[in-house]
N, C-alpha and C. Protein backbone atom coordinates (compact mmCIF):
# COMPACT_ATOMS: atom_id res chain seq x y z
N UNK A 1 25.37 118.06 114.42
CA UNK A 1 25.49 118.29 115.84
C UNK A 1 26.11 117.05 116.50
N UNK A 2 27.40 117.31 117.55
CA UNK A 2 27.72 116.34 118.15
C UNK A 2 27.12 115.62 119.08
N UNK A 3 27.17 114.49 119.31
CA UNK A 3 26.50 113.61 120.61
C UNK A 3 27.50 114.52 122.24
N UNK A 4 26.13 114.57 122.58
CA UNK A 4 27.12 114.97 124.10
C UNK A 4 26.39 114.32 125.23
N UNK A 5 27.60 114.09 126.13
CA UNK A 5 26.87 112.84 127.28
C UNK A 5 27.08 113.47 128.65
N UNK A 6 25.81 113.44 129.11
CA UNK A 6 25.58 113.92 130.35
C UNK A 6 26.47 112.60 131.75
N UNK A 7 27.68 112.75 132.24
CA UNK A 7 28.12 112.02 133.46
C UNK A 7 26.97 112.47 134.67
N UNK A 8 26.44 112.35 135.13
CA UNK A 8 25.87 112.12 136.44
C UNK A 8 26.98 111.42 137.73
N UNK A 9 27.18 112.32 138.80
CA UNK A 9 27.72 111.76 139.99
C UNK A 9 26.55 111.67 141.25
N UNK A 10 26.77 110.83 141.61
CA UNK A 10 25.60 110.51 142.96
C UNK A 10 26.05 110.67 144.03
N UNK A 11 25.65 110.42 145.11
CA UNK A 11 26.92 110.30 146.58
C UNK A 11 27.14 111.78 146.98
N UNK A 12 26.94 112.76 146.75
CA UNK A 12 27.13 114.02 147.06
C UNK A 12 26.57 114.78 148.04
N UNK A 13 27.05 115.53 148.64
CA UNK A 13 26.25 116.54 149.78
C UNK A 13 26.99 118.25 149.28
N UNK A 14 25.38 118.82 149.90
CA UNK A 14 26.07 119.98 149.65
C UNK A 14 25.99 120.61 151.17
N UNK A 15 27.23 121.03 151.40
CA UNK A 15 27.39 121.59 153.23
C UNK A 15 27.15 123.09 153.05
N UNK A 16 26.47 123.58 153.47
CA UNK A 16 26.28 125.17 153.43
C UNK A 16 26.23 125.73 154.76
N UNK A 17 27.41 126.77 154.98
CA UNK A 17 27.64 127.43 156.17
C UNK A 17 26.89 128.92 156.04
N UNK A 18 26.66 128.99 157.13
CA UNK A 18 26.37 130.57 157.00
C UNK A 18 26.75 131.52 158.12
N UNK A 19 27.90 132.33 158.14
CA UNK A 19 28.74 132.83 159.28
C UNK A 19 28.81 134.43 159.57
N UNK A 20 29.01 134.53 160.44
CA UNK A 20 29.80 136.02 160.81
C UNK A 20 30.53 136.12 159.84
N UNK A 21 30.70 137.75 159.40
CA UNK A 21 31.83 138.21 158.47
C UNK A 21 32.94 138.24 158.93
N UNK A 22 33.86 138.05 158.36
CA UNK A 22 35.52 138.05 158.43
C UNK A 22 35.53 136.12 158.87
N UNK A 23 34.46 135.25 159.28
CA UNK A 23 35.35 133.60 159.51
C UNK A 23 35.39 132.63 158.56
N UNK A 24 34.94 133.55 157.12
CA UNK A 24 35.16 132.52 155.90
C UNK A 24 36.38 132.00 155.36
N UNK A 25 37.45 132.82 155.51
CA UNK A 25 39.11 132.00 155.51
C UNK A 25 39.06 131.23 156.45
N UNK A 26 39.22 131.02 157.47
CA UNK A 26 39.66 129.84 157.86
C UNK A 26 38.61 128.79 157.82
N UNK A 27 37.11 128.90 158.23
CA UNK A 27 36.37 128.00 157.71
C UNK A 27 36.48 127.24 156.62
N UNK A 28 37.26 128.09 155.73
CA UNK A 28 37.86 127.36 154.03
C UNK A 28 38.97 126.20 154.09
N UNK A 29 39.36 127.18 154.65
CA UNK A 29 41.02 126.34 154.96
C UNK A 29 40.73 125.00 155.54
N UNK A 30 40.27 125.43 156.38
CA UNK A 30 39.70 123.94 157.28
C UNK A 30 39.23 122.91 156.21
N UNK A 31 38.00 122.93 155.39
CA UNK A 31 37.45 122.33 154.63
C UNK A 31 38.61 121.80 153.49
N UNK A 32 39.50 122.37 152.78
CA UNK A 32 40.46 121.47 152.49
C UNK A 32 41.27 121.18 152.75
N UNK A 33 41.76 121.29 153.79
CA UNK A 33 42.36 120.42 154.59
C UNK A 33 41.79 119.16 154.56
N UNK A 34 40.75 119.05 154.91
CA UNK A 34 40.19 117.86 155.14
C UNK A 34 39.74 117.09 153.60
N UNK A 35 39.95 117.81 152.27
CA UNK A 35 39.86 117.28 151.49
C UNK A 35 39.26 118.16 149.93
N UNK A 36 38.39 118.65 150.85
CA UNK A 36 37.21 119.81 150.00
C UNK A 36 37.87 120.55 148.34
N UNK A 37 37.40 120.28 147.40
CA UNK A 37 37.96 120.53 146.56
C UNK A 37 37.27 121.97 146.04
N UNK A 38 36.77 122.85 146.63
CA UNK A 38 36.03 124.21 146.21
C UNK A 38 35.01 124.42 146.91
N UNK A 39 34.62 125.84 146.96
CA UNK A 39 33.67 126.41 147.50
C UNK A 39 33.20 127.24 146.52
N UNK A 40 31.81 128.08 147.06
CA UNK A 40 31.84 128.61 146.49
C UNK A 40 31.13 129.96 147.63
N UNK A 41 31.74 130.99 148.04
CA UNK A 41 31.59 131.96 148.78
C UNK A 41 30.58 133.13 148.30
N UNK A 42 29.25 133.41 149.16
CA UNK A 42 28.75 134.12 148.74
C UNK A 42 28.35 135.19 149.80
N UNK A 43 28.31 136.82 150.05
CA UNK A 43 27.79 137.27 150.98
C UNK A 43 26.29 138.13 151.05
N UNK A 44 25.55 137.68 152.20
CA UNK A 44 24.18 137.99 152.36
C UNK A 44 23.95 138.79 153.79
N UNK A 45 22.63 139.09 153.75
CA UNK A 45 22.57 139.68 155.17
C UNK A 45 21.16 139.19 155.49
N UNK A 46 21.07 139.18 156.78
CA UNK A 46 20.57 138.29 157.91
C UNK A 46 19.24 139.21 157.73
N UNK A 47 17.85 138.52 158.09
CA UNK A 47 16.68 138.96 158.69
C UNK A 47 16.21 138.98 159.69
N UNK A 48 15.51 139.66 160.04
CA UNK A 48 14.70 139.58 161.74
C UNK A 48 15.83 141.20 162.16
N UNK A 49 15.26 141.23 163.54
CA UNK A 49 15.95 142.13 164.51
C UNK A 49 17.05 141.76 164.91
N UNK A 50 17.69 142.81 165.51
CA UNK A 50 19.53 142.44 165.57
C UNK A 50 19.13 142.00 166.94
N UNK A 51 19.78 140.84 167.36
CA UNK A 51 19.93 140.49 168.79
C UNK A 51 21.06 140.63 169.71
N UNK A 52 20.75 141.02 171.05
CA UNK A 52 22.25 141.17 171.55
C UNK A 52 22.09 139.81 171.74
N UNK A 53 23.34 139.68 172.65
CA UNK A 53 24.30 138.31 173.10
C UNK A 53 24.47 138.30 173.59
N UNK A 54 24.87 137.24 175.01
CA UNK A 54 25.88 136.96 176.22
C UNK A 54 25.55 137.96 177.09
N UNK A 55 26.59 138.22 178.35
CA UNK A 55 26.27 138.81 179.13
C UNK A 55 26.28 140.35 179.17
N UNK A 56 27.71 140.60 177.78
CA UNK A 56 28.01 142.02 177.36
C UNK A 56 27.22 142.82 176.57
N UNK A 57 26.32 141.90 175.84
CA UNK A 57 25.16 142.72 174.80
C UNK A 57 26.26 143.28 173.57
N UNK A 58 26.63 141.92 173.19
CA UNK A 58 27.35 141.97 171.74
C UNK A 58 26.31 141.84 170.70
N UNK A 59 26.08 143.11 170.01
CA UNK A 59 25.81 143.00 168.85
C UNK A 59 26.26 142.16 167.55
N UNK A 60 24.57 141.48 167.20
CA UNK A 60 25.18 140.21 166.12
C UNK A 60 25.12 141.02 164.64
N UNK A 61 26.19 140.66 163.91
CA UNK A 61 26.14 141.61 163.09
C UNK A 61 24.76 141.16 161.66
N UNK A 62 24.40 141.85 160.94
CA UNK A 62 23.23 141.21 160.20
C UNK A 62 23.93 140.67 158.49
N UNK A 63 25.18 141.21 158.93
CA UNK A 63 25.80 140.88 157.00
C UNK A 63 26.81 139.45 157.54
N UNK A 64 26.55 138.58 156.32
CA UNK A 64 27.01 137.03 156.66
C UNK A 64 27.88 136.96 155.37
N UNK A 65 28.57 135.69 155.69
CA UNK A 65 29.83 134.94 155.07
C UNK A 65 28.79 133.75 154.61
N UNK A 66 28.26 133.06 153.28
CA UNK A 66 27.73 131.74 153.35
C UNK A 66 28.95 131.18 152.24
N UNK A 67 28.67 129.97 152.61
CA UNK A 67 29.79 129.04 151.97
C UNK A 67 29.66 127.38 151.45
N UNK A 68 29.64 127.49 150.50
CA UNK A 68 28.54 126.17 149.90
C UNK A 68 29.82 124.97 149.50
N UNK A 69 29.76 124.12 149.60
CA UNK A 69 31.12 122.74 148.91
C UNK A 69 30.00 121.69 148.81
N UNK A 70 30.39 121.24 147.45
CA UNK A 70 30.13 120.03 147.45
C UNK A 70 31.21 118.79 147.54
N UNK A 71 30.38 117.71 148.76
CA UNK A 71 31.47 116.52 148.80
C UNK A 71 30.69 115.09 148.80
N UNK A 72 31.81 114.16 148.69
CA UNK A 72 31.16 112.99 148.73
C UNK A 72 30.69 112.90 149.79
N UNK A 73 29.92 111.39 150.08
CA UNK A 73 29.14 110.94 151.57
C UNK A 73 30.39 110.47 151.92
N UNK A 74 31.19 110.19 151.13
CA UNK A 74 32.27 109.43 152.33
C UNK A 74 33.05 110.56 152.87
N UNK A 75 33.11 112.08 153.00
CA UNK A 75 33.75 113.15 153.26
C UNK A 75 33.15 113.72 153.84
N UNK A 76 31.38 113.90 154.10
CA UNK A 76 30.87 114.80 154.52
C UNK A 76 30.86 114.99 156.20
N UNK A 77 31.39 113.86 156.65
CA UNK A 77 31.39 114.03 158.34
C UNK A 77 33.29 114.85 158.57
N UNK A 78 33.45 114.70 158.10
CA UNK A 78 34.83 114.85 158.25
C UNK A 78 34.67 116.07 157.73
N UNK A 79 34.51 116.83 156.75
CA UNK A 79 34.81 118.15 156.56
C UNK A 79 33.87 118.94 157.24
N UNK A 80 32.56 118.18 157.56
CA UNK A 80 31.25 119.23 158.12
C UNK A 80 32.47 119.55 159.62
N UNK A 81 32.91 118.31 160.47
CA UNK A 81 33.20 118.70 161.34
C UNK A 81 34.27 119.64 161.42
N UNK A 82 35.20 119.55 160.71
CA UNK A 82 36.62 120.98 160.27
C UNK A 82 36.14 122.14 160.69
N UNK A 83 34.90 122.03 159.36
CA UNK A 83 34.08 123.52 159.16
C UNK A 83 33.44 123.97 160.47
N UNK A 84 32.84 123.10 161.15
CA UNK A 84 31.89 123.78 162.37
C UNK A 84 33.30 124.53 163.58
N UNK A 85 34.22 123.66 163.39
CA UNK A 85 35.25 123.54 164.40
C UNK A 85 35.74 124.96 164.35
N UNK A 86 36.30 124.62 163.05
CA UNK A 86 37.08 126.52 162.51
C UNK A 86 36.13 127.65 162.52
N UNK A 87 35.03 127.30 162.36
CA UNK A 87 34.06 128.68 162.34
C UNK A 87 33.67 128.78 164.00
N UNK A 88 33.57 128.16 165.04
CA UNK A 88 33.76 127.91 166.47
C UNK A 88 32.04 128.39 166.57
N UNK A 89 31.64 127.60 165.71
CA UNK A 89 30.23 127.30 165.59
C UNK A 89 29.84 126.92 167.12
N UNK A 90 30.44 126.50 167.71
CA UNK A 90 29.80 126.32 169.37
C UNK A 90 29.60 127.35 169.99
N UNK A 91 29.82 128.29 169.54
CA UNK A 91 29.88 129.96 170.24
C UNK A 91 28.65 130.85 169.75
N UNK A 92 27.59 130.97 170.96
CA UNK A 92 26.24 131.88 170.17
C UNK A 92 26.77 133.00 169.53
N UNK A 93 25.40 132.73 168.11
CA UNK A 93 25.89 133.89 167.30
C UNK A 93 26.58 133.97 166.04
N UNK A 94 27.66 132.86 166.33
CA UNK A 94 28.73 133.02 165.30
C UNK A 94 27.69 132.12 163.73
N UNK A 95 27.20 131.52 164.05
CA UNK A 95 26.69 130.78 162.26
C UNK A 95 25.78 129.76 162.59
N UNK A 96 25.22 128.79 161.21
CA UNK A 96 24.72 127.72 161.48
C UNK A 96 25.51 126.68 160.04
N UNK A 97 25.27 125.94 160.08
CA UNK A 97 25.61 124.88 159.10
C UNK A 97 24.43 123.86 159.15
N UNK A 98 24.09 123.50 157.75
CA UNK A 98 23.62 122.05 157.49
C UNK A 98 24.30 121.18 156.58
N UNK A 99 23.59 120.19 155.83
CA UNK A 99 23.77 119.29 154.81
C UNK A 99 22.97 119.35 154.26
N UNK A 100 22.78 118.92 152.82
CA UNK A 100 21.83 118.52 152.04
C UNK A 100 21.81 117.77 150.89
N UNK A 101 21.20 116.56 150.92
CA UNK A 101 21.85 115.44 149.64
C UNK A 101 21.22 115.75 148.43
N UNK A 102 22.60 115.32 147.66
CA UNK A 102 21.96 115.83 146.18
C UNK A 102 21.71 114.63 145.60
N UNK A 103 20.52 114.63 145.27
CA UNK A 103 20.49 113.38 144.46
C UNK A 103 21.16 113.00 142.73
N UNK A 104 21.79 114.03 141.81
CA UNK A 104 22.06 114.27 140.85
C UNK A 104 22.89 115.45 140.71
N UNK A 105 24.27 115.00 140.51
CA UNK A 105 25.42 116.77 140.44
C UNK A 105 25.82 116.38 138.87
N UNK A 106 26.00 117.28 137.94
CA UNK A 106 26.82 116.82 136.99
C UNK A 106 27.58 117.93 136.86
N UNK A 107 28.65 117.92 136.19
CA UNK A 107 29.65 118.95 135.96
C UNK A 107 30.88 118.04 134.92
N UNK A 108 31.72 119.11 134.09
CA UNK A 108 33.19 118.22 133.45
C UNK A 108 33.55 117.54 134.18
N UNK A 109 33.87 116.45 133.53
CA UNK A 109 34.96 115.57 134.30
C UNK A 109 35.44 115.13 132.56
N UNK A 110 36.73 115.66 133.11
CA UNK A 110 37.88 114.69 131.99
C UNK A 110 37.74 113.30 131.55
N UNK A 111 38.35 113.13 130.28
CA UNK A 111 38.04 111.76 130.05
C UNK A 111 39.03 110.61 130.57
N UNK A 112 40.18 111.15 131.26
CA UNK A 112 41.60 110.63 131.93
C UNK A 112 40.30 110.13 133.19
N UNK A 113 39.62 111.28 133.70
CA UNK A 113 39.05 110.76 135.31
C UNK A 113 38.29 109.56 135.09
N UNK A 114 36.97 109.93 133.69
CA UNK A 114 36.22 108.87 133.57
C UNK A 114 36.85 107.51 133.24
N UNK A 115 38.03 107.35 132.68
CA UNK A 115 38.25 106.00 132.45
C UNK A 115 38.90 105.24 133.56
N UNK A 116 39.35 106.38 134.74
CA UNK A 116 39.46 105.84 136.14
C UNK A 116 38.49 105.26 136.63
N UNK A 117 37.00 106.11 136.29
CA UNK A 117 36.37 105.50 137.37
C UNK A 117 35.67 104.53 137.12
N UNK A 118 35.65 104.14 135.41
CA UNK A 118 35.22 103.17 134.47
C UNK A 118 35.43 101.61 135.30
């Protein structure tokens, strides 16, 4: 059996959106733009009672867009803000977003990357 070596990366956040259906493209887009190297898109639906909205009594819909990236700490203000921007997260209704630090991500990394970061 071969030796196999676990890389550990630290420094990571994971940003998880959770939106109205149909604002996961551009919420994406946004995010690499700003750098984001993947997502990973998943769709769910909402609990509780449907609430209206605003003054028209817009129905919020209960099926969601969530959208998970992991980035460094040195990226995470900068893409969180893209993401809130493009999803127009200031608007009741439309989503929420957090952060959450990972203390331990591992995944491939090439041996070209590791001797970069050597």
């Amino acid at each position: 059996m071969s030796e196999r070596n676990i890389t550990y990366l630290s420094d990571a956040c994971l940003i998880t959106c959770i939106l109205q259906t149909g604002l996961a493209e551009d919420v994406l887009k946004a995010a690499k733009n700003m750098g984001a190297q993947g997502a990973t898109i998943n769709y769910a639906r909402g609990t509780g009672i449907r609430e209206r909205m605003g003054l028209l009594g817009v129905t919020v819909d209960e099926q969601k867009e969530v959208i998970r990236i992991i980035v460094s700490e040195d990226q995470v203000d900068m893409v969180f803000e893209a993401m809130y921007l493009a999803g127009k997260l200031d608007t009741p209704g439309k989503g929420i977003m957090y952060v959450t630090k990972l203390d331990k991500v591992a995944t491939y990394i090439p041996d070209s990357v590791l001797k970069k970061l050597a």
